[in-house]
PDB file of N, CA and C in Angstrom:
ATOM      1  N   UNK A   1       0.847  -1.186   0.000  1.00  0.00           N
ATOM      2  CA  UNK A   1       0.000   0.000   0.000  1.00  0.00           C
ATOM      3  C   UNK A   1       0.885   1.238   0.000  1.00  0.00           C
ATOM      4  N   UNK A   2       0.313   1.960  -0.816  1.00  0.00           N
ATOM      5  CA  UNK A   2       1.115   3.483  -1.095  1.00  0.00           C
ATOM      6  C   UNK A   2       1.063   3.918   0.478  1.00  0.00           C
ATOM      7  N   UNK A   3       2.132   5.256   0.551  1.00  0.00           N
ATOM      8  CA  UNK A   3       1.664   6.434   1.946  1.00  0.00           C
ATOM      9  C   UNK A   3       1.724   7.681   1.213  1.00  0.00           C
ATOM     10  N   UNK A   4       1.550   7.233   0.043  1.00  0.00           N
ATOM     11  CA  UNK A   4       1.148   8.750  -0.684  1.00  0.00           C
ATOM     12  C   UNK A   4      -0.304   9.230  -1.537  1.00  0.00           C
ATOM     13  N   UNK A   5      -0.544  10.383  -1.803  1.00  0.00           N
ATOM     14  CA  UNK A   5      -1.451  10.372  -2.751  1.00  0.00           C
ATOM     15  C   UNK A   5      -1.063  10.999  -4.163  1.00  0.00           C
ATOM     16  N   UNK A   6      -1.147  10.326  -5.484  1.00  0.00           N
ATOM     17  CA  UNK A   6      -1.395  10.921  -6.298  1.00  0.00           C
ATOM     18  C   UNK A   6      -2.658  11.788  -7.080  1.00  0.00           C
ATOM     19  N   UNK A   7      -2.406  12.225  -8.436  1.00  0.00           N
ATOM     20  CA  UNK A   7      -3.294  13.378  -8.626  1.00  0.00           C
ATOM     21  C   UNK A   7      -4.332  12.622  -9.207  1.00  0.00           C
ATOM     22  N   UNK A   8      -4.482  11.713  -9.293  1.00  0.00           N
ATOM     23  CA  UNK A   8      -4.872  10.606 -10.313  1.00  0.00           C
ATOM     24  C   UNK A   8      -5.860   9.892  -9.122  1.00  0.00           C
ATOM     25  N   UNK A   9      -5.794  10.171  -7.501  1.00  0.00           N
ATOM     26  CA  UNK A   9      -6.279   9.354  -6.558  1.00  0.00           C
ATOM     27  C   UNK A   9      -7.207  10.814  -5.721  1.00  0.00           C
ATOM     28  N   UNK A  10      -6.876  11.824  -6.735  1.00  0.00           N
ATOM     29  CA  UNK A  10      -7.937  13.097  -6.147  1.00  0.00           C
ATOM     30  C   UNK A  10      -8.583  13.558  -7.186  1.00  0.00           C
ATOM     31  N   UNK A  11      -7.935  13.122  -8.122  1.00  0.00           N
ATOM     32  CA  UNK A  11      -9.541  13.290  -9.241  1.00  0.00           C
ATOM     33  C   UNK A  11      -9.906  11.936 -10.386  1.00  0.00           C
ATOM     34  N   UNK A  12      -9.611  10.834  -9.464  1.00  0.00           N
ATOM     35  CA  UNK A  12     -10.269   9.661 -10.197  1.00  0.00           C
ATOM     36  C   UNK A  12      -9.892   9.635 -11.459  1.00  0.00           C
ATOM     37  N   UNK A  13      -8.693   9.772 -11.522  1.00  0.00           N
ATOM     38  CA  UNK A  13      -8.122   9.425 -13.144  1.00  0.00           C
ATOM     39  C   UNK A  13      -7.347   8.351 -13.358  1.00  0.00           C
ATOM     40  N   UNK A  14      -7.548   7.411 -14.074  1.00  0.00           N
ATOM     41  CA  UNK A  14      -7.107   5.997 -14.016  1.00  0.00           C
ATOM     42  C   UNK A  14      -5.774   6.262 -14.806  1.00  0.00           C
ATOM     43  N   UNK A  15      -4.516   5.308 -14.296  1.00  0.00           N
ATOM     44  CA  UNK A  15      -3.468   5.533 -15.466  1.00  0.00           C
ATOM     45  C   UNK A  15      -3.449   4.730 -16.702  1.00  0.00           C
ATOM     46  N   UNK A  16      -2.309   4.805 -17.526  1.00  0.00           N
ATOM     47  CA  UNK A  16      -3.104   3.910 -18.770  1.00  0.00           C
ATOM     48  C   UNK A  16      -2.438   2.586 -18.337  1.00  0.00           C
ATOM     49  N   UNK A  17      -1.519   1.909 -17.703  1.00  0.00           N
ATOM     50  CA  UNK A  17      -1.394   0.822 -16.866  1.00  0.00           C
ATOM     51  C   UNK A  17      -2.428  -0.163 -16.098  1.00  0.00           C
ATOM     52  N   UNK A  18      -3.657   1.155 -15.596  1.00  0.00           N
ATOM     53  CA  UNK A  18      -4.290   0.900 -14.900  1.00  0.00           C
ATOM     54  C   UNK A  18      -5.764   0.418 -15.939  1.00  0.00           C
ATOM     55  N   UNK A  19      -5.698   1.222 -17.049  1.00  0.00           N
ATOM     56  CA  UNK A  19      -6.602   1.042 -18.035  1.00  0.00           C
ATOM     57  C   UNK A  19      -5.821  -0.548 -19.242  1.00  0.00           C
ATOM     58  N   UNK A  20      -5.409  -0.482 -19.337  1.00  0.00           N
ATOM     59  CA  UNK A  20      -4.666  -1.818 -19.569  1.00  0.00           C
ATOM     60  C   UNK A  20      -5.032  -2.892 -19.155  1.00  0.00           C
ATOM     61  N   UNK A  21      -4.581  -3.125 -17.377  1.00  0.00           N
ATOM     62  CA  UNK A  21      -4.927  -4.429 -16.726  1.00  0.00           C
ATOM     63  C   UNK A  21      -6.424  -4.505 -16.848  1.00  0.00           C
ATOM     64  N   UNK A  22      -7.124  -3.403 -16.760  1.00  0.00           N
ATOM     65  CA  UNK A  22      -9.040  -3.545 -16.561  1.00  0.00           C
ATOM     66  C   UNK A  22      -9.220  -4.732 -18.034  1.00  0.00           C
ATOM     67  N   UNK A  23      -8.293  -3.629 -19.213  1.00  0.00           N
ATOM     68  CA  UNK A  23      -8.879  -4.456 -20.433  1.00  0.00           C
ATOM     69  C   UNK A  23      -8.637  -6.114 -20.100  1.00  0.00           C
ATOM     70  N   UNK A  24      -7.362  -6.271 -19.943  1.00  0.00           N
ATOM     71  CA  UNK A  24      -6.917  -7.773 -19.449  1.00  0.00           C
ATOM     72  C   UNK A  24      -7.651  -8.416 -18.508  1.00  0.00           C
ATOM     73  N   UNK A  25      -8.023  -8.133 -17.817  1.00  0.00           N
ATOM     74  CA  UNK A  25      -9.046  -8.897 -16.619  1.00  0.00           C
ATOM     75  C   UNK A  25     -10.470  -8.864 -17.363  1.00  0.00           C
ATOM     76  N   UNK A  26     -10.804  -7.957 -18.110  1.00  0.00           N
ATOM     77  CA  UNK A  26     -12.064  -8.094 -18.771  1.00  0.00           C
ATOM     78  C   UNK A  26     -12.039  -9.465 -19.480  1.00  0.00           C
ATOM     79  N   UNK A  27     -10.854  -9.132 -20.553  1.00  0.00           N
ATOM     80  CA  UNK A  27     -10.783 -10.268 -21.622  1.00  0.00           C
ATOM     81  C   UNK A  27     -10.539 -11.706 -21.284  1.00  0.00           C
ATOM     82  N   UNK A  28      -9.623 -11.976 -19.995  1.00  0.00           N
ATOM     83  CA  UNK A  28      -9.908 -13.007 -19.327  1.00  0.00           C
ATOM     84  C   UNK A  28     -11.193 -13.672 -18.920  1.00  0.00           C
ATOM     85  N   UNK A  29     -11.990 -13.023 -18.786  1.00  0.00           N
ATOM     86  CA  UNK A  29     -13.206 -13.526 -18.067  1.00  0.00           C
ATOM     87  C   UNK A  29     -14.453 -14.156 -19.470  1.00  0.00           C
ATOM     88  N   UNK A  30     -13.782 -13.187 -20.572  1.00  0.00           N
ATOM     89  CA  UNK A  30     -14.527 -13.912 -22.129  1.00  0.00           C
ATOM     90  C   UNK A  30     -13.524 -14.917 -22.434  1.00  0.00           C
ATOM     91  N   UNK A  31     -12.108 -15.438 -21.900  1.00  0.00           N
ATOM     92  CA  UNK A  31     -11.564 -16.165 -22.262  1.00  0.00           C
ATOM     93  C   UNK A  31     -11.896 -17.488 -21.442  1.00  0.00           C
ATOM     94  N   UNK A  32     -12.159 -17.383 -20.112  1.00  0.00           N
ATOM     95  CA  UNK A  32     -13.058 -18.153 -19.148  1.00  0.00           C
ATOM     96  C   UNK A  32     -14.610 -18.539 -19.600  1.00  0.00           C
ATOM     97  N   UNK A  33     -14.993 -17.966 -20.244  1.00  0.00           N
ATOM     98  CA  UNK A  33     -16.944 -17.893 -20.528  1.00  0.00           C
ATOM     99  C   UNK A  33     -16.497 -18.754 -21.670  1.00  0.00           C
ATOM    100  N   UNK A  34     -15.365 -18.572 -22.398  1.00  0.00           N
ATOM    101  CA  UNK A  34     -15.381 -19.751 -23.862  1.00  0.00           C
ATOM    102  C   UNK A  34     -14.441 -21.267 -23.704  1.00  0.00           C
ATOM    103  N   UNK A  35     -14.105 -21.084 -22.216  1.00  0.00           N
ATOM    104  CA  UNK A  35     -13.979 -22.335 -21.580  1.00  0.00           C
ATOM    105  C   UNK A  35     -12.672 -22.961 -21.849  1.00  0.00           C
ATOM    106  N   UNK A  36     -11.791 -21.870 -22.211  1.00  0.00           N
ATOM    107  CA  UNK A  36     -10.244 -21.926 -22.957  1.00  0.00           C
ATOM    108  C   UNK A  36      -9.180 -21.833 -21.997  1.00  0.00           C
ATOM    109  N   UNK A  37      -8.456 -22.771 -21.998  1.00  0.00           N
ATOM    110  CA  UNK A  37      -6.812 -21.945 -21.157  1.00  0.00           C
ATOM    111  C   UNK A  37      -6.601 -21.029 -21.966  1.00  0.00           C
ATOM    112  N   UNK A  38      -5.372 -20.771 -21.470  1.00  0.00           N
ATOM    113  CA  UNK A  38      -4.286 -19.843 -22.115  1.00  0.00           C
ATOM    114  C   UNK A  38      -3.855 -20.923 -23.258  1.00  0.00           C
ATOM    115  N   UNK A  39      -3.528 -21.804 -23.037  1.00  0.00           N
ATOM    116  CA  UNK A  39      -2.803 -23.004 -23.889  1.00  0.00           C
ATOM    117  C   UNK A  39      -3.421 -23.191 -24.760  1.00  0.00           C
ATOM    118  N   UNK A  40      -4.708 -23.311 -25.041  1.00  0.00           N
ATOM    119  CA  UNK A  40      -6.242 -23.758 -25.526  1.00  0.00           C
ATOM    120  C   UNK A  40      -6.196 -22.412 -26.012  1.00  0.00           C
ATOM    121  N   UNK A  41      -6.412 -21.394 -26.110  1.00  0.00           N
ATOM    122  CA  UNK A  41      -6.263 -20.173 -26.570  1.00  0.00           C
ATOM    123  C   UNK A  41      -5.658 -19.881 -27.496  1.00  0.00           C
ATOM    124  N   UNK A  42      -3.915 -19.809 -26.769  1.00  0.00           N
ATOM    125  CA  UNK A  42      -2.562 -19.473 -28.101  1.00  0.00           C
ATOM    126  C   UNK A  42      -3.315 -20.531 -29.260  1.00  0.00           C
ATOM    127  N   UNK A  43      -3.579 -21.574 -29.186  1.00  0.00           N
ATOM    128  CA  UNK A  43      -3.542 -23.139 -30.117  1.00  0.00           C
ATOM    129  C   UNK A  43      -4.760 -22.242 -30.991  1.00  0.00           C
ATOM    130  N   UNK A  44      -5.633 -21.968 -30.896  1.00  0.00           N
ATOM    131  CA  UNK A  44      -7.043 -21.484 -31.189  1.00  0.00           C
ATOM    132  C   UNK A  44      -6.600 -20.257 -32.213  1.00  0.00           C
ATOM    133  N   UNK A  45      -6.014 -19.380 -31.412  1.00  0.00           N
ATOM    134  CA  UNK A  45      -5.626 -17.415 -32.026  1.00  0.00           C
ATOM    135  C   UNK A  45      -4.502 -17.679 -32.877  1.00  0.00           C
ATOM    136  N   UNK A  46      -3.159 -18.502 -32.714  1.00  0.00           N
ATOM    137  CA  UNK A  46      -2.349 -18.058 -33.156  1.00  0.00           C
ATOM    138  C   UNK A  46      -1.195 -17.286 -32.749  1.00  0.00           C
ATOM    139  N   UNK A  47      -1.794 -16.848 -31.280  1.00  0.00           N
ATOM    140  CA  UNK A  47      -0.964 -15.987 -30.516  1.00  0.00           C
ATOM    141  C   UNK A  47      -0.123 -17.065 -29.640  1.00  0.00           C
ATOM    142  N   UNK A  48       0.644 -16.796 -29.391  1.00  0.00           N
ATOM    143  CA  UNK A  48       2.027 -17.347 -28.426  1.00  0.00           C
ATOM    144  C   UNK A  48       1.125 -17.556 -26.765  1.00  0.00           C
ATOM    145  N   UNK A  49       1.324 -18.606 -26.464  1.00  0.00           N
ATOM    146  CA  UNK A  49       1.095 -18.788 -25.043  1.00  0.00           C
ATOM    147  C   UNK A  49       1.697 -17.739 -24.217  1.00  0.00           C
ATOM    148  N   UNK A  50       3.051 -17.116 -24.428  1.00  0.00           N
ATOM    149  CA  UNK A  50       4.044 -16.449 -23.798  1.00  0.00           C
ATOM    150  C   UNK A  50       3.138 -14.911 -24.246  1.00  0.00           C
ATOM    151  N   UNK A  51       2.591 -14.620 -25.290  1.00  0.00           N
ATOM    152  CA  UNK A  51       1.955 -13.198 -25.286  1.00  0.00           C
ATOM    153  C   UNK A  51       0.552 -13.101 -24.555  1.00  0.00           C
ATOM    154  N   UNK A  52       0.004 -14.066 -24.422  1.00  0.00           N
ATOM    155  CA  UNK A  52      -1.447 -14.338 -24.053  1.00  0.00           C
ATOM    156  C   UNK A  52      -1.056 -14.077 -22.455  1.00  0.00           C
ATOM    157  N   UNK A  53      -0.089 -15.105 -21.368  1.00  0.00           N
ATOM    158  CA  UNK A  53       0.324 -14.724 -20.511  1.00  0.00           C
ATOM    159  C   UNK A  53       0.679 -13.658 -19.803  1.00  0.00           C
ATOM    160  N   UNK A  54       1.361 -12.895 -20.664  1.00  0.00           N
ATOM    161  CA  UNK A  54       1.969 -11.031 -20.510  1.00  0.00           C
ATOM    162  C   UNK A  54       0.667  -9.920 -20.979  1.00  0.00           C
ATOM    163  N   UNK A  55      -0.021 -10.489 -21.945  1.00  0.00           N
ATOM    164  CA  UNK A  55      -1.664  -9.664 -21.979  1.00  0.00           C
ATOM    165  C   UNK A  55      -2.245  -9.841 -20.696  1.00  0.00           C
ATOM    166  N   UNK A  56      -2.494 -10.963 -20.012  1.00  0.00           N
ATOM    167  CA  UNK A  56      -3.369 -10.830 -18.805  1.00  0.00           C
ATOM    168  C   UNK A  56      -2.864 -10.992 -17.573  1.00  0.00           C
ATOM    169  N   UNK A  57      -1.638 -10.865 -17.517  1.00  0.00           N
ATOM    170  CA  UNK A  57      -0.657 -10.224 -16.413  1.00  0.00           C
ATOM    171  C   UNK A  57      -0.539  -8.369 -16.776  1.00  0.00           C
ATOM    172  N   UNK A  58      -0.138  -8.119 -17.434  1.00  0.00           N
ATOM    173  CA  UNK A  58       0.016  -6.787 -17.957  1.00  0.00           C
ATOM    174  C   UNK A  58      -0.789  -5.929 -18.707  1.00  0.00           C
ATOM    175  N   UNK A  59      -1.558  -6.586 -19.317  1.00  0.00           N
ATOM    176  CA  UNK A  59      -2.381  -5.969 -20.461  1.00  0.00           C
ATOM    177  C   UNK A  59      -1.382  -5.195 -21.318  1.00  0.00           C
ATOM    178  N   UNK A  60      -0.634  -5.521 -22.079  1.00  0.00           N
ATOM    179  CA  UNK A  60       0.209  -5.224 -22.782  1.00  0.00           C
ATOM    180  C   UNK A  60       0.049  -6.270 -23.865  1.00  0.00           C
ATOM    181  N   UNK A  61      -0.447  -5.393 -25.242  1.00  0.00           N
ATOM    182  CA  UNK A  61       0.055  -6.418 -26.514  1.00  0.00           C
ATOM    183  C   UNK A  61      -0.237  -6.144 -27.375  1.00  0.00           C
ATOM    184  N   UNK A  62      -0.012  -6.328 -29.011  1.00  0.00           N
ATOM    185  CA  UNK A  62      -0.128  -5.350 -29.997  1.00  0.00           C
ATOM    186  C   UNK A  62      -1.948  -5.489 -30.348  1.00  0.00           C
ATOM    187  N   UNK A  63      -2.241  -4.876 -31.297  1.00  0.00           N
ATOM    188  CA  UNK A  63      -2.986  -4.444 -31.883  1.00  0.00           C
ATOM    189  C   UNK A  63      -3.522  -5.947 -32.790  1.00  0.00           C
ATOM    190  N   UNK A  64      -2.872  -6.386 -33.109  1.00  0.00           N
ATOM    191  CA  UNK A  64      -2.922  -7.350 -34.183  1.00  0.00           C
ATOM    192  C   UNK A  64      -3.492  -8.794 -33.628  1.00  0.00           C
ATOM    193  N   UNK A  65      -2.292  -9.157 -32.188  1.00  0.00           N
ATOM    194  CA  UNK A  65      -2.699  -9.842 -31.012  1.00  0.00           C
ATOM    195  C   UNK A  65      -4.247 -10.201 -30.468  1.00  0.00           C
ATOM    196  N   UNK A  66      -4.162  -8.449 -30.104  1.00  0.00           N
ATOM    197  CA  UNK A  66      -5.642  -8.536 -29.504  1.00  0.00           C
ATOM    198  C   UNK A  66      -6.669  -9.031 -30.380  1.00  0.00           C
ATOM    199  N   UNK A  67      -6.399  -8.419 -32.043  1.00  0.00           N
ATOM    200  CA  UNK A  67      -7.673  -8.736 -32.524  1.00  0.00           C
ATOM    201  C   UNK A  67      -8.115 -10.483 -32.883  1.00  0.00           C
ATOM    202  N   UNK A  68      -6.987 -10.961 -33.053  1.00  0.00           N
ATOM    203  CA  UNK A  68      -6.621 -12.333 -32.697  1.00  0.00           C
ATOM    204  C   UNK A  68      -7.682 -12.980 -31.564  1.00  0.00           C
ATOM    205  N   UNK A  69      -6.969 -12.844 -30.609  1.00  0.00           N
ATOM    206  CA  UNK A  69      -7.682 -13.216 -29.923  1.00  0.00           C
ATOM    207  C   UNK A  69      -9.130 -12.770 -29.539  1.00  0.00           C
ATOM    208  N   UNK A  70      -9.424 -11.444 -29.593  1.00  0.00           N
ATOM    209  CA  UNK A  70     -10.719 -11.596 -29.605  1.00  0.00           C
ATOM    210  C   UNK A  70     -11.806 -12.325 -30.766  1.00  0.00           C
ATOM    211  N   UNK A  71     -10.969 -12.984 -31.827  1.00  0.00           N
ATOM    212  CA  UNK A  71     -11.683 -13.508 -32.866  1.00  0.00           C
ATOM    213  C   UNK A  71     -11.891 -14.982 -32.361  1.00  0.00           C
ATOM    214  N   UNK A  72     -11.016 -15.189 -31.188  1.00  0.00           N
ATOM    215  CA  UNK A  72     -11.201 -16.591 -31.311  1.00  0.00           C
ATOM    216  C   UNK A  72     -11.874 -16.892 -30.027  1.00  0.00           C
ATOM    217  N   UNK A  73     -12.558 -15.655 -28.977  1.00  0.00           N
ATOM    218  CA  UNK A  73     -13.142 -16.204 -27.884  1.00  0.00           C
ATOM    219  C   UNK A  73     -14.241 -15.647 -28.701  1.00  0.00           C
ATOM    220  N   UNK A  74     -14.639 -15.024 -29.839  1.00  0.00           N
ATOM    221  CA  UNK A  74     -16.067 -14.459 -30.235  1.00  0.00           C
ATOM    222  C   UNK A  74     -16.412 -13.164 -29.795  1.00  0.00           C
ATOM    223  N   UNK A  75     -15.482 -12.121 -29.411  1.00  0.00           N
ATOM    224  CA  UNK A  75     -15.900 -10.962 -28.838  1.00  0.00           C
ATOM    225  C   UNK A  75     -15.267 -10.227 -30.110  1.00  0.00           C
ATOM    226  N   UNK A  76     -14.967 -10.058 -31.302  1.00  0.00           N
ATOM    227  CA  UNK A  76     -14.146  -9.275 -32.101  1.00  0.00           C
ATOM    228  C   UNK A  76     -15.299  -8.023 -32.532  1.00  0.00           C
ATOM    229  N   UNK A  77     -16.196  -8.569 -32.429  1.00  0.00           N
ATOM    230  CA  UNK A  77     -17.441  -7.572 -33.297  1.00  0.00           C
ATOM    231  C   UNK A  77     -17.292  -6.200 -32.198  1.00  0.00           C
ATOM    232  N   UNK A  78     -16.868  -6.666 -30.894  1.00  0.00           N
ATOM    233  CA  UNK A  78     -16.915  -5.312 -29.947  1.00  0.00           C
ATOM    234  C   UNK A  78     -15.531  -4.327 -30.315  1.00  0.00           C
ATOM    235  N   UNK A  79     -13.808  -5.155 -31.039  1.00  0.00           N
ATOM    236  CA  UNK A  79     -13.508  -4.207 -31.358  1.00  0.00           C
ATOM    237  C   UNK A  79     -13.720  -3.519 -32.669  1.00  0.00           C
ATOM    238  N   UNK A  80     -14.465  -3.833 -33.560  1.00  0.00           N
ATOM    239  CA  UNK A  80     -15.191  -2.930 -34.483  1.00  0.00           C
ATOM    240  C   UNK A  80     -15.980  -1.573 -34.232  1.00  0.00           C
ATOM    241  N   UNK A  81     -16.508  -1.892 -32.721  1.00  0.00           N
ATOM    242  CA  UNK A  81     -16.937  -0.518 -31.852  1.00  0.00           C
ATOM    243  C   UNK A  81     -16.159   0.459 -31.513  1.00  0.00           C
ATOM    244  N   UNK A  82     -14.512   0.239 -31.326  1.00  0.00           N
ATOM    245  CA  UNK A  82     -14.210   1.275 -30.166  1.00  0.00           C
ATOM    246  C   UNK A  82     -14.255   2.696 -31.035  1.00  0.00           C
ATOM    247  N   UNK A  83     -13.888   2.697 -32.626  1.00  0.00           N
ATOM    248  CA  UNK A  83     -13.870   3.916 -33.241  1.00  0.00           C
ATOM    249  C   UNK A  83     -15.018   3.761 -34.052  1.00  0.00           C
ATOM    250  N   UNK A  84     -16.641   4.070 -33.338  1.00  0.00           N
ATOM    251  CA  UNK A  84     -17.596   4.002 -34.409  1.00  0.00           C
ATOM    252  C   UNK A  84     -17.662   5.764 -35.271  1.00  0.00           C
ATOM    253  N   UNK A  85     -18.482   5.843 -35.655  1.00  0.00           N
ATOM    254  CA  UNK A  85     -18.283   6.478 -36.858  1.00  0.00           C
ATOM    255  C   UNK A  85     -18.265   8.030 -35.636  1.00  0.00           C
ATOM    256  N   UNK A  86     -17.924   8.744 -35.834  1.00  0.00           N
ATOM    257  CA  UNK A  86     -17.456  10.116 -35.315  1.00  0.00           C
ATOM    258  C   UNK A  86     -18.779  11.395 -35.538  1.00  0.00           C
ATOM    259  N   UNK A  87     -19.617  11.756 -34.290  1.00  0.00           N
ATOM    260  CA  UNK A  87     -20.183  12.725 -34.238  1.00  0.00           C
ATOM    261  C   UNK A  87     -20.263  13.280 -35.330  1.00  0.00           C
ATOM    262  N   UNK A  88     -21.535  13.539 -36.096  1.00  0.00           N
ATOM    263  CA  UNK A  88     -21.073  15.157 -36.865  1.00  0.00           C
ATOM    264  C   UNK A  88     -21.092  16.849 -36.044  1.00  0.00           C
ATOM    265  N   UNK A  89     -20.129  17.525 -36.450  1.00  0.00           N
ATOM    266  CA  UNK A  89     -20.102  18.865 -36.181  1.00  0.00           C
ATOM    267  C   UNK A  89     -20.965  19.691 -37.397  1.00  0.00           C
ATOM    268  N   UNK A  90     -21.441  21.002 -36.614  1.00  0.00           N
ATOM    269  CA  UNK A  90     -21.288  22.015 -37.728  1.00  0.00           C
ATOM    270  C   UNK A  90     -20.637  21.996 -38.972  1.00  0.00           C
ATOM    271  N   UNK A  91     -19.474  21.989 -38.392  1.00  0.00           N
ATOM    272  CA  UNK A  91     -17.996  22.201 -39.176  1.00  0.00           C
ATOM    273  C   UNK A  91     -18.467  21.201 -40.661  1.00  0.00           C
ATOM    274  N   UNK A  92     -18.297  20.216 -40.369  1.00  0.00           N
ATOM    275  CA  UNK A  92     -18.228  18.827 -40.971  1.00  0.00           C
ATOM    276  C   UNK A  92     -19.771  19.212 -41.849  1.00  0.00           C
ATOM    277  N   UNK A  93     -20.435  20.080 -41.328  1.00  0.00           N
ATOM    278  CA  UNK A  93     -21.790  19.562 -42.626  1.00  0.00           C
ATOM    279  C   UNK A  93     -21.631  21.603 -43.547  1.00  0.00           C
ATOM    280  N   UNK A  94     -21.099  22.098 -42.946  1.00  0.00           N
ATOM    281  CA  UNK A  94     -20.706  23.214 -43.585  1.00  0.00           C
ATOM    282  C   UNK A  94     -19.736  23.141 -45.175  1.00  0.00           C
ATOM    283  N   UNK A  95     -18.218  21.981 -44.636  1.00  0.00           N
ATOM    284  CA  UNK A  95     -17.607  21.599 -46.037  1.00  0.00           C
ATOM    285  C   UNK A  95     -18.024  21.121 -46.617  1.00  0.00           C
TER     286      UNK A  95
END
């Protein structure tokens, strides 16, 4: 346990470390619901047992990885969401 406070612990701002592991513990739990090890997983995605391990210890892993694996527990359609199509502005219906 810390004996300090950061700025991040007085205005509820998560770090991106901290936003990382959430994703990893999320994705674990769809990797659990599809009834997969890690072992059972890499074999499935394609991904390395050794990256699958360091994703949900760390949440650290490329782009390419993730989508991998989310193709192979069945959650991929959610990263098709994270950049849906972008608000229109003014701006944007003016050009």
């Amino acid at each position: 346990m810390k004996n300090y406070l950061e700025l991040s612990d007085i205005f509820h701002e998560r770090s991106m470390e901290d936003r990382m592991a959430d994703l990893a513990s999320r994705f674990k739990v769809y990797r659990k619901k599809a009834k997969l090890t890690q072992l059972e997983l890499a074999d499935r995605s394609g991904v390395s047992y050794g990256t699958i391990k360091r994703f949900e210890r760390t949440g650290r892993i490329s782009l390419e990885s993730l989508w991998q694996l989310a193709s192979a527990v069945g959650c991929d359609d959610q990263l098709d969401r994270i950049f849906g199509e972008p608000p229109l502005t003014a701006d944007d219906l003016r050009g």
